[in-house]
Protein backbone atom coordinates (compact mmCIF):
# COMPACT_ATOMS: atom_id res chain seq x y z
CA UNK A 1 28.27 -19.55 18.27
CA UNK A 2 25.64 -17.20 18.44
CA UNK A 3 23.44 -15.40 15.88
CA UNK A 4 24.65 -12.01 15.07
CA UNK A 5 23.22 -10.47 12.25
CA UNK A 6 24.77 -6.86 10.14
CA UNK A 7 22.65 -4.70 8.54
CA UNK A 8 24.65 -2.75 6.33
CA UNK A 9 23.04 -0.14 4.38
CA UNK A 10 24.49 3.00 1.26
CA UNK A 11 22.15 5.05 0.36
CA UNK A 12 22.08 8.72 -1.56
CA UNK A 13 18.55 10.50 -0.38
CA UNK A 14 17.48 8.34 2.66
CA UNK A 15 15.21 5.28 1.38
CA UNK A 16 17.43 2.44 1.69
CA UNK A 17 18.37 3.70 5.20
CA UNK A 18 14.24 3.19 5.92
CA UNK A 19 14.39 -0.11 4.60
CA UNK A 20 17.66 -1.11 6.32
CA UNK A 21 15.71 0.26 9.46
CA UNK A 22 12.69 -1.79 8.65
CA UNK A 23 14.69 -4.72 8.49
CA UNK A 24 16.80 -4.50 11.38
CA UNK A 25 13.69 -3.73 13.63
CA UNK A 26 11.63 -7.09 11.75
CA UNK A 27 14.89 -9.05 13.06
CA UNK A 28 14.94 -7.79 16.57
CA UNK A 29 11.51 -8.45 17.04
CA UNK A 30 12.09 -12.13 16.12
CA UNK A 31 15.08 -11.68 18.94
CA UNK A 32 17.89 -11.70 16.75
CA UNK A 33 20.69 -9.34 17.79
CA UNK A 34 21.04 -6.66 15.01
CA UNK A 35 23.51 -4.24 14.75
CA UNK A 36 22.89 -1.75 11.92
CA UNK A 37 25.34 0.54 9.80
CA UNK A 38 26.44 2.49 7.33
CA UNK A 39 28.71 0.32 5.02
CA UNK A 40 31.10 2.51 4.12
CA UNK A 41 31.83 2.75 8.16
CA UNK A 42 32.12 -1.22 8.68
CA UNK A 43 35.95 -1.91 8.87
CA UNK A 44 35.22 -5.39 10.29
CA UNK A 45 32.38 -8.09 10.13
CA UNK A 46 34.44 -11.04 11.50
CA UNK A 47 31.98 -10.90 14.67
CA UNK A 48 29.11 -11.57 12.57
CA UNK A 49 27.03 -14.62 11.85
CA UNK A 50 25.17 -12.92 9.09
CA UNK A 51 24.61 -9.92 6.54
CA UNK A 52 21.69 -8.01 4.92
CA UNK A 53 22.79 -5.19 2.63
CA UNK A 54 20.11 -3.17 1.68
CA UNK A 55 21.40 -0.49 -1.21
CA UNK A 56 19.63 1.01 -4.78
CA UNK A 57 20.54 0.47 -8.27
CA UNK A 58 22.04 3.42 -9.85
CA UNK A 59 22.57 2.84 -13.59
CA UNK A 60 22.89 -0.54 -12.75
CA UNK A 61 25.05 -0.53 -10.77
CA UNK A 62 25.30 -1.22 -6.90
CA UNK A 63 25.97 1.72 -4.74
CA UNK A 64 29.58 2.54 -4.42
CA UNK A 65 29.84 1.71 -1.01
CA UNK A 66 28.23 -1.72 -1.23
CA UNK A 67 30.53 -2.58 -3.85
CA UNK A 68 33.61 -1.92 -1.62
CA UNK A 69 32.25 -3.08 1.10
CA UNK A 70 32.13 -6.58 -0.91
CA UNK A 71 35.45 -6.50 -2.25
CA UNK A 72 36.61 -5.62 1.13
CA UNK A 73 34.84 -8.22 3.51
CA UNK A 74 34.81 -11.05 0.71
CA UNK A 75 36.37 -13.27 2.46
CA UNK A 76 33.80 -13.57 5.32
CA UNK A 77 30.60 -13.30 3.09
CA UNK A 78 31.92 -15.72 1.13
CA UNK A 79 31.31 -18.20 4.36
CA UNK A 80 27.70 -16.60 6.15
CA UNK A 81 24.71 -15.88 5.00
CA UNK A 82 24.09 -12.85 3.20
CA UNK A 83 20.60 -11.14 2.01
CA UNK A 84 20.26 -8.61 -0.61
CA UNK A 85 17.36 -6.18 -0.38
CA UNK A 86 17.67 -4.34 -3.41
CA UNK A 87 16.16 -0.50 -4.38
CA UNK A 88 15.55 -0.36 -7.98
CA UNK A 89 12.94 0.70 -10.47
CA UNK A 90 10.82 3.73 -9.35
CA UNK A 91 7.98 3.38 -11.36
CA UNK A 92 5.35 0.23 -11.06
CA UNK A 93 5.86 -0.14 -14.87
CA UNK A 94 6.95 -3.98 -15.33
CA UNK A 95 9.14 -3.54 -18.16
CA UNK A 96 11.28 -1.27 -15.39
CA UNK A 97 11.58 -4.10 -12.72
CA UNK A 98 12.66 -6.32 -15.33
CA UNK A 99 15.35 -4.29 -16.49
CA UNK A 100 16.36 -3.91 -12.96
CA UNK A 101 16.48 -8.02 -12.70
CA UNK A 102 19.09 -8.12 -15.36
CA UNK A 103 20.63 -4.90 -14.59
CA UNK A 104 21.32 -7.02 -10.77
CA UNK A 105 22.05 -9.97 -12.18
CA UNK A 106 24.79 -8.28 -14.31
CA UNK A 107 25.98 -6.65 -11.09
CA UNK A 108 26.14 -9.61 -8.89
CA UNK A 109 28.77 -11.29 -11.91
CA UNK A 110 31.22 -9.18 -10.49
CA UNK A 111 31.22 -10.91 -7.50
CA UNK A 112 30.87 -14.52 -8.71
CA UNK A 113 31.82 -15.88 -5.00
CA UNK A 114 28.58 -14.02 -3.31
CA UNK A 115 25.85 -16.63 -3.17
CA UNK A 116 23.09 -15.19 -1.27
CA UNK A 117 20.68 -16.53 0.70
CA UNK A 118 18.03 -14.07 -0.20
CA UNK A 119 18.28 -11.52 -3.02
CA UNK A 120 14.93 -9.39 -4.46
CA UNK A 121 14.16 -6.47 -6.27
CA UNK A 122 11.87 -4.58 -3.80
CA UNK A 123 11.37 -1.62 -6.07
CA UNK A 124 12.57 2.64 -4.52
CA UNK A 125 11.65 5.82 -4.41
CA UNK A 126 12.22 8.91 -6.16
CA UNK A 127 11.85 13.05 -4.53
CA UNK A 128 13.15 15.49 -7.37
CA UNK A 129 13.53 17.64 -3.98
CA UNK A 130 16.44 15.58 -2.43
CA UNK A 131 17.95 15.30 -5.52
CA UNK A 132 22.26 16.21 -5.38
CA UNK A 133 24.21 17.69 -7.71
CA UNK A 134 24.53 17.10 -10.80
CA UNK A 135 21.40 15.34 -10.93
CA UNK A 136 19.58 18.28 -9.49
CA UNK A 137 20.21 20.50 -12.62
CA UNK A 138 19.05 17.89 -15.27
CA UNK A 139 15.92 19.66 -15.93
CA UNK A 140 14.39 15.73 -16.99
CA UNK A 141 14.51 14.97 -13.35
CA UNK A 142 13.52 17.93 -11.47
CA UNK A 143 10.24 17.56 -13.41
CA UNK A 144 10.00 13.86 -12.95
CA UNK A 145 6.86 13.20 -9.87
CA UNK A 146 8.20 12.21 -6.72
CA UNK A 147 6.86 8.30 -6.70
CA UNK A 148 7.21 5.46 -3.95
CA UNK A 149 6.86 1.67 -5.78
CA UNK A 150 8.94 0.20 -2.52
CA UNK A 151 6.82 -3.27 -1.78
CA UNK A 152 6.26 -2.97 2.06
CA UNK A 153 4.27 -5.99 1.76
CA UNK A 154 6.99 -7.82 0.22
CA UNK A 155 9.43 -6.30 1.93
CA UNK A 156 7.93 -7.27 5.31
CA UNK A 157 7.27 -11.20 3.90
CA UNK A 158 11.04 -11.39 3.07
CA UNK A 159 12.08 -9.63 6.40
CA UNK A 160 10.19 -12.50 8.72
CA UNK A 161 11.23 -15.65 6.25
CA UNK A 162 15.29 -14.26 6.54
CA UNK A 163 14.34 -13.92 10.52
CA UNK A 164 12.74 -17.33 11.02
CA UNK A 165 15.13 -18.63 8.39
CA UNK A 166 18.39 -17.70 10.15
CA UNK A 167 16.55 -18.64 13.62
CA UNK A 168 15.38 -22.18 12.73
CA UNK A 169 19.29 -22.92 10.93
CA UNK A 170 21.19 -20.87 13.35
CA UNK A 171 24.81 -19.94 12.04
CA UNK A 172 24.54 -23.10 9.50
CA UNK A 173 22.67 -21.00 6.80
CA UNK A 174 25.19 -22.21 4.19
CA UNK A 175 23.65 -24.99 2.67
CA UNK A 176 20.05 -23.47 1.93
CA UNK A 177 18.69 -20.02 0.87
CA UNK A 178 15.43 -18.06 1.74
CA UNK A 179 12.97 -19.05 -1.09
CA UNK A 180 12.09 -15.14 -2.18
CA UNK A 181 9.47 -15.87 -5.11
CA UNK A 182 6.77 -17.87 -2.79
């Protein structure tokens, strides 16, 4: 069977769409078929080999979408590979990312069958300017500075070890996962 990889993205103001874009173009450029979509519009992912959500924390929690899209196609991520590229704290303060660590850790309880192959923090980004309703009339946040902590660096490291990963294993990715913290 050939390799054919999801990118499945939720996102509120935009930045986990540019990190689900980042990703999908790091895959094809290792010449890995990508196909790349909202998650709340994926009704099926039987066709696919593999998964990378890409989605923010808010209040520790997943994004709504991501969460039903895991309920919903558990019984095929429970068998492939699947990569978590996580949006969380929006300030470089380490006390944040930590927080975020346990706050995805928590999370990821509530699915005790997901076992992915790559999950990381990889930090977001914050714009009081795209901020919706309600949070746009919490004074708090409107004066908060609009701030950008996402790890490209990291971000791009992860991106090429899930490609050459899920290239050197093919669709047998079961057995080992992409070492994230090397």
């Amino acid at each position: 069977m050939d390799t054919n990889i999801l990118v499945a993205y939720a996102t509120r103001t935009g930045s986990s769409e540019e990190v689900a874009r980042s990703l999908a173009e790091a895959l094809r450029s290792h010449g890995l078929p990508v196909d790349l979509r909202r998650a709340a519009d994926v009704h099926s992912i039987d066709q696919f080999t593999a998964v990378a959500i890409c989605a923010a924390l808010y209040a520790g929690r997943l994004h709504k979408d991501v969460r039903r899209f895991l309920s919903e196609h558990r019984a095929v991520l429970a068998k492939i590979p699947v990569a978590l590229f996580v949006l969380g704290p929006v300030h470089s303060d380490e006390k944040e990312w930590a927080g975020a660590r346990q706050q995805l850790e928590k999370e990821l309880k509530r699915f005790p069958w997901l076992s992915p192959v790559l999950q990381e923090i990889v930090g977001g980004k914050f714009d009081p300017a795209r901020l919706g309703f309600p949070f746009n009339v919490l004074p708090a946040l409107r004066k908060m500075p609009a701030s950008d902590v996402r790890d490209w660096k990291l971000i791009q490291r992860l991106l090429n070890e899930m490609a050459v990963h899920l290239k050197s294993v093919g669709t047998t990715c079961e057995s080992e996962g992409v070492d994230s913290r090397s």
